[in-house]
C-alpha atoms as a PDB file:
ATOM      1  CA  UNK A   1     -27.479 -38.356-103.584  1.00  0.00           C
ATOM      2  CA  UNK A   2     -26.554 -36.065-101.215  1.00  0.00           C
ATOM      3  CA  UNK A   3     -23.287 -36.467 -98.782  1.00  0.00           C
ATOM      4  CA  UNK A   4     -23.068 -36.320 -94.527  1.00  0.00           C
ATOM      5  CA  UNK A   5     -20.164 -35.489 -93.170  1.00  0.00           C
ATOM      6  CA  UNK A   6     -19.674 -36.054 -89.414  1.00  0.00           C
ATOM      7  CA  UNK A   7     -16.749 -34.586 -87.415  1.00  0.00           C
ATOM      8  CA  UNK A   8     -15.901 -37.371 -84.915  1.00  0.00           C
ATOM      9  CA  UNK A   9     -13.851 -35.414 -81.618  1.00  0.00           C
ATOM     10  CA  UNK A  10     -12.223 -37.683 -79.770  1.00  0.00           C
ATOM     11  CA  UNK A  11     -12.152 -38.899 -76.114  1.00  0.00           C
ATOM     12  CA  UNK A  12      -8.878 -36.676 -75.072  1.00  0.00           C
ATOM     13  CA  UNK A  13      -9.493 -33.427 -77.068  1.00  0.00           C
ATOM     14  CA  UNK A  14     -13.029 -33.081 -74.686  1.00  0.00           C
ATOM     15  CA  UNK A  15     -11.152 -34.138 -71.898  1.00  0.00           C
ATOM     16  CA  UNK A  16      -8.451 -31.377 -72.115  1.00  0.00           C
ATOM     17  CA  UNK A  17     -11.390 -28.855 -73.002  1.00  0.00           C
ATOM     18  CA  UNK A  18     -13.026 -29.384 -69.834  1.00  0.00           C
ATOM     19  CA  UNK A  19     -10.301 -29.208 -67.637  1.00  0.00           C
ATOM     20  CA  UNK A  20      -9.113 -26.126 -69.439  1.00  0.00           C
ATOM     21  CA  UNK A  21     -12.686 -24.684 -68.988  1.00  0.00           C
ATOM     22  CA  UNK A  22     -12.594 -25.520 -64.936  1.00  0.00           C
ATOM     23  CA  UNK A  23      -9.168 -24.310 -64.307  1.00  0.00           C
ATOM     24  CA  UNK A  24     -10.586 -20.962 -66.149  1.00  0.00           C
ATOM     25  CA  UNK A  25     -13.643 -20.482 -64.081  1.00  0.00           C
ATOM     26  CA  UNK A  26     -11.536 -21.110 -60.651  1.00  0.00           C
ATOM     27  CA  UNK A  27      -8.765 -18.396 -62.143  1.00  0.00           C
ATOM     28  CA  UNK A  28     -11.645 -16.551 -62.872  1.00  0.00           C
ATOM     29  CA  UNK A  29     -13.367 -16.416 -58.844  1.00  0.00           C
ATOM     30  CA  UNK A  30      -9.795 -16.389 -57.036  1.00  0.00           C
ATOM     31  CA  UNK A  31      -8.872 -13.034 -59.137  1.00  0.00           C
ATOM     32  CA  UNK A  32     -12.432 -11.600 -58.509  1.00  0.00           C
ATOM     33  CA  UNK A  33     -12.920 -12.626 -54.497  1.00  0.00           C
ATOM     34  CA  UNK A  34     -11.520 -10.277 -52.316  1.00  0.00           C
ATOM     35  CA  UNK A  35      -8.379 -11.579 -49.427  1.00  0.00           C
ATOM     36  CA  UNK A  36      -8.914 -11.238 -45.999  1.00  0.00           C
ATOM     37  CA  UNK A  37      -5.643 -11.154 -43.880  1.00  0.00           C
ATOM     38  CA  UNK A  38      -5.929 -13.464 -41.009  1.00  0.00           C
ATOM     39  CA  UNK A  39      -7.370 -13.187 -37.886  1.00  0.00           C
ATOM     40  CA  UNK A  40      -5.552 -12.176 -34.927  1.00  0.00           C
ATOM     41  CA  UNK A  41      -6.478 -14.186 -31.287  1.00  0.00           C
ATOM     42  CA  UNK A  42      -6.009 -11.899 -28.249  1.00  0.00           C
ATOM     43  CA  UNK A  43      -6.299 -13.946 -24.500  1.00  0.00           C
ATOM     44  CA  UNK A  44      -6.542 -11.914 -21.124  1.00  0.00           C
ATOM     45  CA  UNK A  45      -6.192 -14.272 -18.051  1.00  0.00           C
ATOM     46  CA  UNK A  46      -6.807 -12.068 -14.724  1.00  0.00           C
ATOM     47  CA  UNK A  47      -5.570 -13.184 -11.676  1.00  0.00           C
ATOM     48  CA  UNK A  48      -6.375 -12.283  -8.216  1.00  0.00           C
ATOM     49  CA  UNK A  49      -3.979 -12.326  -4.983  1.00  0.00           C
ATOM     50  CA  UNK A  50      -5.893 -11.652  -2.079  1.00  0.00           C
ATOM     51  CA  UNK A  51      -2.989 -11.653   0.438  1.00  0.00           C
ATOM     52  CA  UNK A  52      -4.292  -9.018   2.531  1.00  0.00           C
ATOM     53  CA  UNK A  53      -7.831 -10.083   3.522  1.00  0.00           C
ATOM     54  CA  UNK A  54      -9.965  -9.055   0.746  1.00  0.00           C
ATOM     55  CA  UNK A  55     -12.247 -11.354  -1.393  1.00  0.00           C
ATOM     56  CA  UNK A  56     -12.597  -9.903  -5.147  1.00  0.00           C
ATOM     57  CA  UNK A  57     -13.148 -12.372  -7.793  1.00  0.00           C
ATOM     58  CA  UNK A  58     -11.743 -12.166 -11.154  1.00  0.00           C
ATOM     59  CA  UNK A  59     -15.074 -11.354 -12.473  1.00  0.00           C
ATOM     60  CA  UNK A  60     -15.354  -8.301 -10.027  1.00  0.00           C
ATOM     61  CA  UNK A  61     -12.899  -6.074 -11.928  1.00  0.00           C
ATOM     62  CA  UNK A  62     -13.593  -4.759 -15.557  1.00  0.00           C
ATOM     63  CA  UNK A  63     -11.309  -5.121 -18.072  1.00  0.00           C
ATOM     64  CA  UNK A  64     -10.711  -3.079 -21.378  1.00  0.00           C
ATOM     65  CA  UNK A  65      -9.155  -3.649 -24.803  1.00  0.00           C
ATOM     66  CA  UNK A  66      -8.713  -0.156 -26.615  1.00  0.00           C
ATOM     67  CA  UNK A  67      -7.157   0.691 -29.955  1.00  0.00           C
ATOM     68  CA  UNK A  68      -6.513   4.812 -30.717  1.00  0.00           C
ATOM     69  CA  UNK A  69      -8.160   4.915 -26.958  1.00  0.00           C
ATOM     70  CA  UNK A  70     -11.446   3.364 -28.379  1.00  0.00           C
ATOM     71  CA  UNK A  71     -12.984   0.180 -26.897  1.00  0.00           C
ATOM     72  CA  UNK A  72     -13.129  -2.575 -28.856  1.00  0.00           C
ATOM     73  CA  UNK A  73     -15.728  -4.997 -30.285  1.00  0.00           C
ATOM     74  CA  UNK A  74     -16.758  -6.588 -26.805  1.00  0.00           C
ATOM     75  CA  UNK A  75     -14.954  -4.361 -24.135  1.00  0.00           C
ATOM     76  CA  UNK A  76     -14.588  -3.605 -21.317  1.00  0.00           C
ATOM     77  CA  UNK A  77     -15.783  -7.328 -19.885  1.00  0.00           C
ATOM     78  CA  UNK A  78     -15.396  -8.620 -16.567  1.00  0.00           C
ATOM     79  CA  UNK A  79     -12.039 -10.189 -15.493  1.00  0.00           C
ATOM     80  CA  UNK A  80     -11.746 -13.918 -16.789  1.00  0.00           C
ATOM     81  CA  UNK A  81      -9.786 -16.423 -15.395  1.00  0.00           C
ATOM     82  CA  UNK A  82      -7.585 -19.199 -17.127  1.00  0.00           C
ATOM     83  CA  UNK A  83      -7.899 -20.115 -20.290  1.00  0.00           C
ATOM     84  CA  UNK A  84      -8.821 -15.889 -20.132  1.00  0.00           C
ATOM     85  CA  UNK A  85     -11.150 -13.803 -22.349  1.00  0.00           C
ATOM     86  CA  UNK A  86     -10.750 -14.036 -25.871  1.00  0.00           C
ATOM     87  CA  UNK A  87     -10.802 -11.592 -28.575  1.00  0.00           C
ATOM     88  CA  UNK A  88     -10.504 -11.302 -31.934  1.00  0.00           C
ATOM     89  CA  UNK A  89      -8.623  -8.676 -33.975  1.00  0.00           C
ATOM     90  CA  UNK A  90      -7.117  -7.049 -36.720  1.00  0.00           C
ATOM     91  CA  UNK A  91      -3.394  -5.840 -36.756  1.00  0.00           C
ATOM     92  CA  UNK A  92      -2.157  -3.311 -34.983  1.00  0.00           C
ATOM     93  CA  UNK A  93      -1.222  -1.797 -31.573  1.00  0.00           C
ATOM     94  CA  UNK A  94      -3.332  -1.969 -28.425  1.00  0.00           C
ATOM     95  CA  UNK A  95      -3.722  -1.173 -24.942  1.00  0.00           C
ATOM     96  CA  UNK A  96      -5.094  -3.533 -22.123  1.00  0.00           C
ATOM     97  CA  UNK A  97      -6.756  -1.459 -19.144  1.00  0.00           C
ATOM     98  CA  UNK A  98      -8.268  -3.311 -15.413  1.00  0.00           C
ATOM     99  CA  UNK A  99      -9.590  -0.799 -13.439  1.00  0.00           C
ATOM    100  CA  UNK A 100      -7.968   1.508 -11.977  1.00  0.00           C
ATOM    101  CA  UNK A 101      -9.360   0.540  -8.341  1.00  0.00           C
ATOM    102  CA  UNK A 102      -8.433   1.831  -5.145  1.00  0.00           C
ATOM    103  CA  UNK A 103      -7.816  -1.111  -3.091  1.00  0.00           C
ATOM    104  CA  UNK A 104      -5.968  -3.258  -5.685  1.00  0.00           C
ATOM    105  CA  UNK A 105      -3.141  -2.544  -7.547  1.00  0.00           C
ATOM    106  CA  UNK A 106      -2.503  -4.007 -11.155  1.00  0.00           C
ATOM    107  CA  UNK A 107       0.412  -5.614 -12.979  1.00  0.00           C
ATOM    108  CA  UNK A 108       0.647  -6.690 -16.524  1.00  0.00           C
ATOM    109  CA  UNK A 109       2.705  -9.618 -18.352  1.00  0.00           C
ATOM    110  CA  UNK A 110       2.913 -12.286 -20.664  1.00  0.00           C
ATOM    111  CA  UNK A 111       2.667 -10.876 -23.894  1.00  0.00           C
ATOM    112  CA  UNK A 112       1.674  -7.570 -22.629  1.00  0.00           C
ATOM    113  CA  UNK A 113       4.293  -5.019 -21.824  1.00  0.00           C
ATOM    114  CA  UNK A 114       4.678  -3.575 -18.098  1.00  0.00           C
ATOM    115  CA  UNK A 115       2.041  -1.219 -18.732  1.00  0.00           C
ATOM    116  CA  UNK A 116      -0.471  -2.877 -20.725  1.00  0.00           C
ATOM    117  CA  UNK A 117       0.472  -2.499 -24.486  1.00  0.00           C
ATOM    118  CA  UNK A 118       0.381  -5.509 -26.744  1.00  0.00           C
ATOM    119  CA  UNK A 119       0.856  -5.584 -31.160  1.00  0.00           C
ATOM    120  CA  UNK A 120      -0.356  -8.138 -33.173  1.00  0.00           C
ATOM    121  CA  UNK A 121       0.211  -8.455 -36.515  1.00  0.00           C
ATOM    122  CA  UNK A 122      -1.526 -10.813 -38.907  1.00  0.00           C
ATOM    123  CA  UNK A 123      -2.238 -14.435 -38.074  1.00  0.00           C
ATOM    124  CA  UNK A 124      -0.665 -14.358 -34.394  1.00  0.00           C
ATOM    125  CA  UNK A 125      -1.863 -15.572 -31.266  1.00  0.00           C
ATOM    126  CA  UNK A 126      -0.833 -13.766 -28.042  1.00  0.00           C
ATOM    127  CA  UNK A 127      -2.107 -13.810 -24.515  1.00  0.00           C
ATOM    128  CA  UNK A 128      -1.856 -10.915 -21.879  1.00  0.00           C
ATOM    129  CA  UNK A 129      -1.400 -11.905 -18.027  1.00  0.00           C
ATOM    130  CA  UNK A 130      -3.080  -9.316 -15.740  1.00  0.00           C
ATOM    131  CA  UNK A 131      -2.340  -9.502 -11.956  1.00  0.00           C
ATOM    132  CA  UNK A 132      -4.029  -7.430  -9.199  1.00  0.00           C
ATOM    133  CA  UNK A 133      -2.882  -7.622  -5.755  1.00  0.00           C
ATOM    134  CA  UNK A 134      -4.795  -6.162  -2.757  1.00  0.00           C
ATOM    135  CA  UNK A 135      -3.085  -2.960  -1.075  1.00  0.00           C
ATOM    136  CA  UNK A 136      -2.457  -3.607   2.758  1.00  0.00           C
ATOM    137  CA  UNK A 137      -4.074  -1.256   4.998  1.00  0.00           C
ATOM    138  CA  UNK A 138      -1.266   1.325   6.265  1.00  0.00           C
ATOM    139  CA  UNK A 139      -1.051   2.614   9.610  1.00  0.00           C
ATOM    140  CA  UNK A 140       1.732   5.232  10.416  1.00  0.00           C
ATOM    141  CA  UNK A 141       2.288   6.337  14.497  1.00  0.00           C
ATOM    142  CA  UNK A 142       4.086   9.298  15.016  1.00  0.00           C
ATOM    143  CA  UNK A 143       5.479  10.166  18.357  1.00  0.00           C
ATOM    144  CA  UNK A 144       4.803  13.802  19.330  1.00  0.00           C
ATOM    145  CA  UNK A 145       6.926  15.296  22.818  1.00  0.00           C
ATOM    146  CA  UNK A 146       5.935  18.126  24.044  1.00  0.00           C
ATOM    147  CA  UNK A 147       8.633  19.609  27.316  1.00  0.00           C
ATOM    148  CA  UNK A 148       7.404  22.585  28.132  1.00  0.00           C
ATOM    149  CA  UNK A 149       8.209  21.712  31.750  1.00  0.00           C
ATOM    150  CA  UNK A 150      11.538  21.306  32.059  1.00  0.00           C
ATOM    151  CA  UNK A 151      12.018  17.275  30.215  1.00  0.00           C
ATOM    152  CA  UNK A 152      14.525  16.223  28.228  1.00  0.00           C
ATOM    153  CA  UNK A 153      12.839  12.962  26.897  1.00  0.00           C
ATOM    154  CA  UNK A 154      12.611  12.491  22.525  1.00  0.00           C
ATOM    155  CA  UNK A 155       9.895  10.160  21.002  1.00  0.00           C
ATOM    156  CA  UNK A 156      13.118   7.488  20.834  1.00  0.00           C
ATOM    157  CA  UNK A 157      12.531   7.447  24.505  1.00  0.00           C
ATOM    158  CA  UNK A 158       9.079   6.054  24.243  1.00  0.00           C
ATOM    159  CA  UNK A 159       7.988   2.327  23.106  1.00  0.00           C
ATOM    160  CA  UNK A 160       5.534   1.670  20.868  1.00  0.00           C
ATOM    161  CA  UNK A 161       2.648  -1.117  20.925  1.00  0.00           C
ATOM    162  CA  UNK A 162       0.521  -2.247  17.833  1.00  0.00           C
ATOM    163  CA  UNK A 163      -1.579  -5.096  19.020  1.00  0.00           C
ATOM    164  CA  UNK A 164      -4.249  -7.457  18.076  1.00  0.00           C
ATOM    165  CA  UNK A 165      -6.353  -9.836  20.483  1.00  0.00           C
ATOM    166  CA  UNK A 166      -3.489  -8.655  23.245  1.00  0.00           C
ATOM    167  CA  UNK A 167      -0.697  -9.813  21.270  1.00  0.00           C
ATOM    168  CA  UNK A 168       1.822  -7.543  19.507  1.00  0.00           C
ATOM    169  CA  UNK A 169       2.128  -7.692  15.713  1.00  0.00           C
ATOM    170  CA  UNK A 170       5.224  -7.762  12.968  1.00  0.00           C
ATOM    171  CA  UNK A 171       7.522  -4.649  13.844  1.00  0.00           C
ATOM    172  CA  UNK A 172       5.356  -4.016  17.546  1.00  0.00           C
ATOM    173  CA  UNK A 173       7.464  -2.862  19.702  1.00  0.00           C
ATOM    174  CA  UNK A 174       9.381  -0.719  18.647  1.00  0.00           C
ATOM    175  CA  UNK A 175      10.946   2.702  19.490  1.00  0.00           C
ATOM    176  CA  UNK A 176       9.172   5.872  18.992  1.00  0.00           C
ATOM    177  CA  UNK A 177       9.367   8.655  16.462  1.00  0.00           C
ATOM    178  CA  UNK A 178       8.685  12.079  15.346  1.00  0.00           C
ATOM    179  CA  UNK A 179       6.941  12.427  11.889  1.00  0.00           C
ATOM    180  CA  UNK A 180       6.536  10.833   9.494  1.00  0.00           C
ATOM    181  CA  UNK A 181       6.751   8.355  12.066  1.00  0.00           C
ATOM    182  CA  UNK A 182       6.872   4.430  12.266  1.00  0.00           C
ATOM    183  CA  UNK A 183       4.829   2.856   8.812  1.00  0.00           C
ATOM    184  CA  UNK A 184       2.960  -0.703   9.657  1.00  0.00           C
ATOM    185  CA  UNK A 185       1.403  -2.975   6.931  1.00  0.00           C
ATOM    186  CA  UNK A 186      -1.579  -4.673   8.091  1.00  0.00           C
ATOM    187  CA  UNK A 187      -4.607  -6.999   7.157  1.00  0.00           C
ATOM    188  CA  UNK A 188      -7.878  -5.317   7.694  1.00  0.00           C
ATOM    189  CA  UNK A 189      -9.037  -4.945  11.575  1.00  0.00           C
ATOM    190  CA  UNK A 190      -9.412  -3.223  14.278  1.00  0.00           C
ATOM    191  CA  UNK A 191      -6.143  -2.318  16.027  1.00  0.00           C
ATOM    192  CA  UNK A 192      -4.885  -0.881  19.396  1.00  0.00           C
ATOM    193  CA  UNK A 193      -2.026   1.265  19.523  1.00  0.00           C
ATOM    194  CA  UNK A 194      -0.017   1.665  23.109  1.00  0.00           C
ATOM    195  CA  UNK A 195       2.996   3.215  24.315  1.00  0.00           C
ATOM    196  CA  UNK A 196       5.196   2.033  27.414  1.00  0.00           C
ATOM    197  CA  UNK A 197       4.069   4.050  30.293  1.00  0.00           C
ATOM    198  CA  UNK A 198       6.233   7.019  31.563  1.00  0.00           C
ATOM    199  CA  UNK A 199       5.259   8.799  34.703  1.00  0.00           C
ATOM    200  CA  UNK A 200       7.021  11.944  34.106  1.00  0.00           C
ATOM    201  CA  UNK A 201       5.037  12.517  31.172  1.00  0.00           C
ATOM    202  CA  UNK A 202       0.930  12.075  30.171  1.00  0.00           C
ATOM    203  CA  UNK A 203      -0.091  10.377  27.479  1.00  0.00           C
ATOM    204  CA  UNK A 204      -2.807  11.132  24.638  1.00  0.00           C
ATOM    205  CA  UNK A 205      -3.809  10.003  21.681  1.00  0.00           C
ATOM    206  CA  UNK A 206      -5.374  11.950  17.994  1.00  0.00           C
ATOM    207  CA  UNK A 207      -5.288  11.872  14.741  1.00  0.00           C
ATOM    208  CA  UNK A 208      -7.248   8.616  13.230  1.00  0.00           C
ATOM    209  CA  UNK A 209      -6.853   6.687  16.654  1.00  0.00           C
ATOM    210  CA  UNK A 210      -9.769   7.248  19.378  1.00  0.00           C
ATOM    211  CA  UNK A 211      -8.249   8.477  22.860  1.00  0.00           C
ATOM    212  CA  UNK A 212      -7.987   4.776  23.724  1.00  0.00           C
ATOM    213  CA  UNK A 213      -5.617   4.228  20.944  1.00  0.00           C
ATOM    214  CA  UNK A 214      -8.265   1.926  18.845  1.00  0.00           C
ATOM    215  CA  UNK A 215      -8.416   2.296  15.301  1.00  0.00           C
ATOM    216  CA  UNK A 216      -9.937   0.223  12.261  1.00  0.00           C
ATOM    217  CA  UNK A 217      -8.485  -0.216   8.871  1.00  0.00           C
ATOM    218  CA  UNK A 218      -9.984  -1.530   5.766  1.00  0.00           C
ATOM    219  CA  UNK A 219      -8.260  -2.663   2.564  1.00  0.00           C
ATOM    220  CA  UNK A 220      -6.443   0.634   0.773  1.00  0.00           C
ATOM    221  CA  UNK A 221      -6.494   2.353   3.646  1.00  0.00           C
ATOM    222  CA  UNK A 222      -3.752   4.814   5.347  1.00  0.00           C
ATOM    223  CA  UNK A 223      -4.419   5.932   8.546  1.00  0.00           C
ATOM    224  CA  UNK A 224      -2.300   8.170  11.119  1.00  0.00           C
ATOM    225  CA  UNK A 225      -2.301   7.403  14.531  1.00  0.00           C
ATOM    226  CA  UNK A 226      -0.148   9.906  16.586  1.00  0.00           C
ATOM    227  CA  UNK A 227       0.531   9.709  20.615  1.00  0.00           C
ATOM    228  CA  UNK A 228       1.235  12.790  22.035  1.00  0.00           C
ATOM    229  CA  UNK A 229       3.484  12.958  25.415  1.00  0.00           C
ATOM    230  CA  UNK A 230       3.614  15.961  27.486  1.00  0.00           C
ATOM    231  CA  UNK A 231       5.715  16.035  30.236  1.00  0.00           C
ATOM    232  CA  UNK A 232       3.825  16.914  33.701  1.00  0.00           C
ATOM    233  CA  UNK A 233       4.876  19.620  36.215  1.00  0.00           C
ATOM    234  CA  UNK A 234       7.029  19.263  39.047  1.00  0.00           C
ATOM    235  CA  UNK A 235       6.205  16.485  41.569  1.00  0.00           C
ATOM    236  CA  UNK A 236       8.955  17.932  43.463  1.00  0.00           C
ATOM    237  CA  UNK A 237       8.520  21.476  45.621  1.00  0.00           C
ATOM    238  CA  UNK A 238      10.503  23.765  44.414  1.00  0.00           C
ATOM    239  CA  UNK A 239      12.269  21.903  41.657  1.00  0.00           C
ATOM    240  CA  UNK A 240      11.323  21.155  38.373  1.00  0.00           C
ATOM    241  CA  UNK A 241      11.160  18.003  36.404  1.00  0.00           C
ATOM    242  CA  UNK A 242      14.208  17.817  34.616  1.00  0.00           C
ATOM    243  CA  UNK A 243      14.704  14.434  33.356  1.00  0.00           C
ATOM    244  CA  UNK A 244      14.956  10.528  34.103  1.00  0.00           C
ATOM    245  CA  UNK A 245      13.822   7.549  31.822  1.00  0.00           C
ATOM    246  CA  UNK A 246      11.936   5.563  34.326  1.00  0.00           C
ATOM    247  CA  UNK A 247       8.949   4.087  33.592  1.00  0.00           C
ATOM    248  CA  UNK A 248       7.529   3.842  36.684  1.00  0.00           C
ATOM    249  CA  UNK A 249       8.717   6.839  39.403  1.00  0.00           C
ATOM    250  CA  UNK A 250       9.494  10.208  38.526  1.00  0.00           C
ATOM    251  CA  UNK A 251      13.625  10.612  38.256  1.00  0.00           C
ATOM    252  CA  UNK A 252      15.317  13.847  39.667  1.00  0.00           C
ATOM    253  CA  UNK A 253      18.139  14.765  37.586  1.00  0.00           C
ATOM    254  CA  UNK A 254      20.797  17.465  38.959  1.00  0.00           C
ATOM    255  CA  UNK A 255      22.519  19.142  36.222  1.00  0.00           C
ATOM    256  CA  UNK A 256      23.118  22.572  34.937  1.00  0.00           C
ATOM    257  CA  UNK A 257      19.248  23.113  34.191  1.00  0.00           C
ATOM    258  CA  UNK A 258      18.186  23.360  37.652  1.00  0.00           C
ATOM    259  CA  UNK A 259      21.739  24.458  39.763  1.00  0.00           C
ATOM    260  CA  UNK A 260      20.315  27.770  40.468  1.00  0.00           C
ATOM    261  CA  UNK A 261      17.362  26.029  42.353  1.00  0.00           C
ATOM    262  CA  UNK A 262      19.595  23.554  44.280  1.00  0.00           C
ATOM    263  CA  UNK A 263      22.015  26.420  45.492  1.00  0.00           C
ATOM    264  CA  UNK A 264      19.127  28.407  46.770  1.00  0.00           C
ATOM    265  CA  UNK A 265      17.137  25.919  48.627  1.00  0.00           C
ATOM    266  CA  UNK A 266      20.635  25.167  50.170  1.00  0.00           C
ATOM    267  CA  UNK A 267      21.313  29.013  50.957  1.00  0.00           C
ATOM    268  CA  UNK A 268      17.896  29.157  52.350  1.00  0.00           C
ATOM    269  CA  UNK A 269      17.849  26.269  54.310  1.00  0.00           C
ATOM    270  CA  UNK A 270      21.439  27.701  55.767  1.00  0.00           C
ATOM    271  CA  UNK A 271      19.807  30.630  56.619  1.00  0.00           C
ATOM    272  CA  UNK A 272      16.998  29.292  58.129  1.00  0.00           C
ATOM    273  CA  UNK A 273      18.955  27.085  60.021  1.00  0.00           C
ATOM    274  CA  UNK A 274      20.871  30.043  61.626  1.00  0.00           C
ATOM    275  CA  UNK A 275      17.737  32.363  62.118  1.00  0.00           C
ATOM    276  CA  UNK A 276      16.038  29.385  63.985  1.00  0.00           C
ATOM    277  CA  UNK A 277      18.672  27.323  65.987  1.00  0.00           C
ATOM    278  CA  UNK A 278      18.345  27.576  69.693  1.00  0.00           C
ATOM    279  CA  UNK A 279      20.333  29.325  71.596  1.00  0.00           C
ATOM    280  CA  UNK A 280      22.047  28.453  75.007  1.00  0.00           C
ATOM    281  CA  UNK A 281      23.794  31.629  77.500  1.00  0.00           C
ATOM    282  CA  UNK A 282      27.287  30.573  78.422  1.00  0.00           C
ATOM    283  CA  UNK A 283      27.702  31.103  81.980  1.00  0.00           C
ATOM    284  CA  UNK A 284      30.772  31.112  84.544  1.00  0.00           C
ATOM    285  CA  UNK A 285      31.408  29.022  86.999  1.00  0.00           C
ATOM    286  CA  UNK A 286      32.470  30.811  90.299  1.00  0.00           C
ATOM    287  CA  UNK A 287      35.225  28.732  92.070  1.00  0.00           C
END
């Protein structure tokens, strides 16, 4: 008769052989699957101040992302506003880029340094603030004086207008001057530029203003305007113009420019008075 032996294994030693057996297989994929550093979350919120009268949108400007000066994965976009654009990325340094456009200037900040360069490193979350601001049209009027008749008047002298609708704007009046001349910021429009009338001297206008003084400016622009002021000839025979601030009637001014002419006419009219008086024969009276 032949004997059967049967190896009993109890409840515990399979329970420990299993869990040894799991714990090995999940050593066994953690050691062989390859890390991946976390992800990096880049926001750009653009913002747009249109304080000068134009109308751009955030979407209007494009907006870059560049690592090494390459674009990245999505870029350049259009301009999002708040919560902003959103990009993800791996560590290291960037640069964030909108435009460059001519009428709008940009400004960077939040996480973004002054001139657009951001780092991330791994598992960070960092947004970038970018601002652009409409440039104010520039006009600059330059008082020219030209005395080539004997005036003494300097653009100082001479009052300057820059109106809209009739009505003078921020800085208008003001007093003349030679280049570079007076700088005004202004919304976009159509201008007129005047100066206080002076009869001694005529008045005309070049540069980016038409000969009535009218000019137009859009946003970005810089414009010249420049009033020239030549002083007329004599109104007076025989003397020159040589002086007076008056607005209205020419002024005659006696000083050391025109002496010589004042102490001739007065010789002359001397003389003339003695060539041409009458004269009356004395006569006696015989008692």
């Amino acid at each position: 008769m032949s004997v059967r032996y049967v190896t009993v294994i109890s409840t515990a030693k399979v329970r420990s052989f299993v869990l040894y057996l799991v714990f090995s297989l999940l050593f066994f994929f953690s050691a062989s699957t390859p890390t991946h550093a976390a992800p990096n979350i880049l926001n750009i919120i653009t913002t747009v101040v249109n304080d000068s009268g134009n109308t751009w949108n955030p979407s209007d400007f494009s907006v870059s992302v560049k690592k090494d000066g390459q674009n990245v994965s999505g870029s350049p976009s259009p301009g999002t506003a708040s919560p902003g654009k959103r990009y993800t990325l791996e560590a290291g340094s960037y640069v964030v880029i909108a435009g460059p456009y001519e009428k709008y200037s940009s400004s960077y900040g939040g996480d973004c340094s002054s001139d657009g360069q951001i780092s991330l490193s791994s598992n960070e979350n960092k947004t970038c603030l970018i601002t652009t601001n409409d440039i104010p049209p520039r006009l600059n009027v330059i008082v020219s004086v030209i005395n080539d008749n004997g005036g003494t008047l300097s653009a100082s002298n001479f009052t300057i207008h820059v109106k809209v609708g009739g009505a003078d704007l921020a800085g208008s009046p003001t007093s003349g001057k030679d280049s570079p001349g007076t700088l005004f910021e202004l919304n976009r429009g159509t201008f007129i530029v005047s100066e206080d009338v002076n009869r001694l001297y005529t008045q005309s206008f070049s540069g980016d203003c038409d000969t009535n003084g009218n000019v137009t400016l859009s946003i970005g622009d810089i414009k010249t305007c420049i009033i020239v002021n030549d002083d007329n000839a004599s109104t007076i025979p025989l003397f020159p113009n040589t002086g007076g601030t008056s607005n209205t009637e020419p002024i005659f001014c006696f000083n050391r420019n025109n002496l010589t002419w004042i102490f001739a006419t007065i010789i002359l009219g001397f003389m003339g008075y003695l060539n041409f008086r009458p004269h009356t024969k004395s006569t006696k009276k015989v008692p």
